[in-house]
Protein backbone atom coordinates (compact mmCIF):
# COMPACT_ATOMS: atom_id res chain seq x y z
CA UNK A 1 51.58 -86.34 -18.38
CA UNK A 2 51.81 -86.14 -14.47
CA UNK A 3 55.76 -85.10 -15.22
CA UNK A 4 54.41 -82.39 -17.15
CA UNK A 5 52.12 -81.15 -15.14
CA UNK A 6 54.81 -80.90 -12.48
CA UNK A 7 57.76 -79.37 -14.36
CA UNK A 8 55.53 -76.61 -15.13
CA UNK A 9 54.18 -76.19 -11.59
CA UNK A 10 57.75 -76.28 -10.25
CA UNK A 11 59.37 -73.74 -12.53
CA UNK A 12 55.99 -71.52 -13.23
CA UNK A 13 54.12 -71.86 -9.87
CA UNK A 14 51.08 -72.16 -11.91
CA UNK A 15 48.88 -75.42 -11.96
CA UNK A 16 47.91 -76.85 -14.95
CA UNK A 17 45.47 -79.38 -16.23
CA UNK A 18 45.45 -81.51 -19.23
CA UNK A 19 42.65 -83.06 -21.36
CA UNK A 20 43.44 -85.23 -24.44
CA UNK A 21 41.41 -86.56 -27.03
CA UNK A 22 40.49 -87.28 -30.70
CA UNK A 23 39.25 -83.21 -31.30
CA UNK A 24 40.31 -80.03 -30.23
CA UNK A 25 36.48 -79.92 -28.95
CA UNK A 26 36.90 -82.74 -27.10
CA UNK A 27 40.21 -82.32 -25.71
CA UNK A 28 39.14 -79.23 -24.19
CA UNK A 29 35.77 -81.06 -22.73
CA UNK A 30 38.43 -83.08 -21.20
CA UNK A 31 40.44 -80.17 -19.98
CA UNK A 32 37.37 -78.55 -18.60
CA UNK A 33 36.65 -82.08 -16.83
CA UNK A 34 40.40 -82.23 -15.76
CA UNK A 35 40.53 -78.59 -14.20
CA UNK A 36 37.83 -80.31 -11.73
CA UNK A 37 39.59 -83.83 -11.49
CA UNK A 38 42.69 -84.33 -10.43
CA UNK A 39 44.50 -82.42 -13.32
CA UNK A 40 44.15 -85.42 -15.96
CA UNK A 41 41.76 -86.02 -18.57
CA UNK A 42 41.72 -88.52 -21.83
CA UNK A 43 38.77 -89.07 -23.56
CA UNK A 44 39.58 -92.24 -25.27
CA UNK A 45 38.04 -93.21 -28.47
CA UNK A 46 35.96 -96.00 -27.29
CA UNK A 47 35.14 -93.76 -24.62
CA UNK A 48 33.65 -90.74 -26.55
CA UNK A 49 29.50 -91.29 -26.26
CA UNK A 50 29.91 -92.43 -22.87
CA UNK A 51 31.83 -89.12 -22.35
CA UNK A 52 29.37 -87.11 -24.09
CA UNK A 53 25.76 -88.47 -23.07
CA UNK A 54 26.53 -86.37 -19.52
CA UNK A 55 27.47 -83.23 -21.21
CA UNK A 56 25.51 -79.88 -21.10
CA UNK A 57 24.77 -78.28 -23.93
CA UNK A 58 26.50 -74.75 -22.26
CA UNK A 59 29.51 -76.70 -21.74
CA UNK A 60 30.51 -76.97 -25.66
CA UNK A 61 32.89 -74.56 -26.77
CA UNK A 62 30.74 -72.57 -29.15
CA UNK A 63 26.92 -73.15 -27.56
CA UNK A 64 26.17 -70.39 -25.36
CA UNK A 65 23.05 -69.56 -23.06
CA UNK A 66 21.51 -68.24 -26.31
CA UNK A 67 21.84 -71.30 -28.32
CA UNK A 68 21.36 -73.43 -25.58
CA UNK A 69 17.81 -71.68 -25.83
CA UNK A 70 17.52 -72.71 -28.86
CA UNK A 71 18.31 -76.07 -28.57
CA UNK A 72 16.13 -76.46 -25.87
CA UNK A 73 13.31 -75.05 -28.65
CA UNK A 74 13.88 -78.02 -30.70
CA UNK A 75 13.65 -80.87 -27.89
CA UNK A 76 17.41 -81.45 -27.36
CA UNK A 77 18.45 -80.84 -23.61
CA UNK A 78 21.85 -82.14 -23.23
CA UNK A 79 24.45 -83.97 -25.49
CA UNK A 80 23.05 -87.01 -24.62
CA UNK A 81 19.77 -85.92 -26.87
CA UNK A 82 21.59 -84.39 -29.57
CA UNK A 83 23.27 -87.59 -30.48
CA UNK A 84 20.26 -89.52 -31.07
CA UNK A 85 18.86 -87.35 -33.57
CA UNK A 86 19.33 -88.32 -36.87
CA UNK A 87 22.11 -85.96 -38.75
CA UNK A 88 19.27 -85.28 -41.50
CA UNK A 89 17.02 -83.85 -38.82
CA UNK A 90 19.62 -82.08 -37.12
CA UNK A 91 21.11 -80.24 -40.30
CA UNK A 92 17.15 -79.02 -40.77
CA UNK A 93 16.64 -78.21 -37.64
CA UNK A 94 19.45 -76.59 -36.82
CA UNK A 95 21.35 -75.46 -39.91
């Protein structure tokens, strides 16, 4: 992945960063985390709660301040949170 990163920085001039993973959603939590790491990210699937349980809510491609708001509303504060509730709850809850 490093080669890749540097072909494209050699003939582009422009730096980029690559996350990988099991999801697009999670590959680009990864990319997001690579951007600020070294360039590099794989969220492995062992990996993948120990990933997520430091995760804001904003950071999820799809929850904005607004549903972060609401979120907040029903208790859950951070990804961490969200994957203890039980799916039945959350699919009341939260549609």
């Amino acid at each position: 992945m490093q080669k890749i990163r540097d072909t494209v920085l050699k003939k582009t001039h422009i730096p980029v960063s690559i996350g990988l993973s099991t999801s697009k959603t999670l590959a680009k939590l990864a990319s997001d985390k690579a951007k600020k790491n070294g360039g590099i990210c794989i969220i492995y699937p062992n990996q993948i709660y120990d990933f997520l349980r430091y995760v804001r809510l904003k950071d999820v491609c799809g929850i904005g301040h607004n549903s972060e708001k609401v979120y907040w509303k029903k208790g859950i504060y951070d990804l961490e949170s969200f994957l203890k509730k039980d799916p039945v709850w959350v699919w009341g809850a939260l549609g």
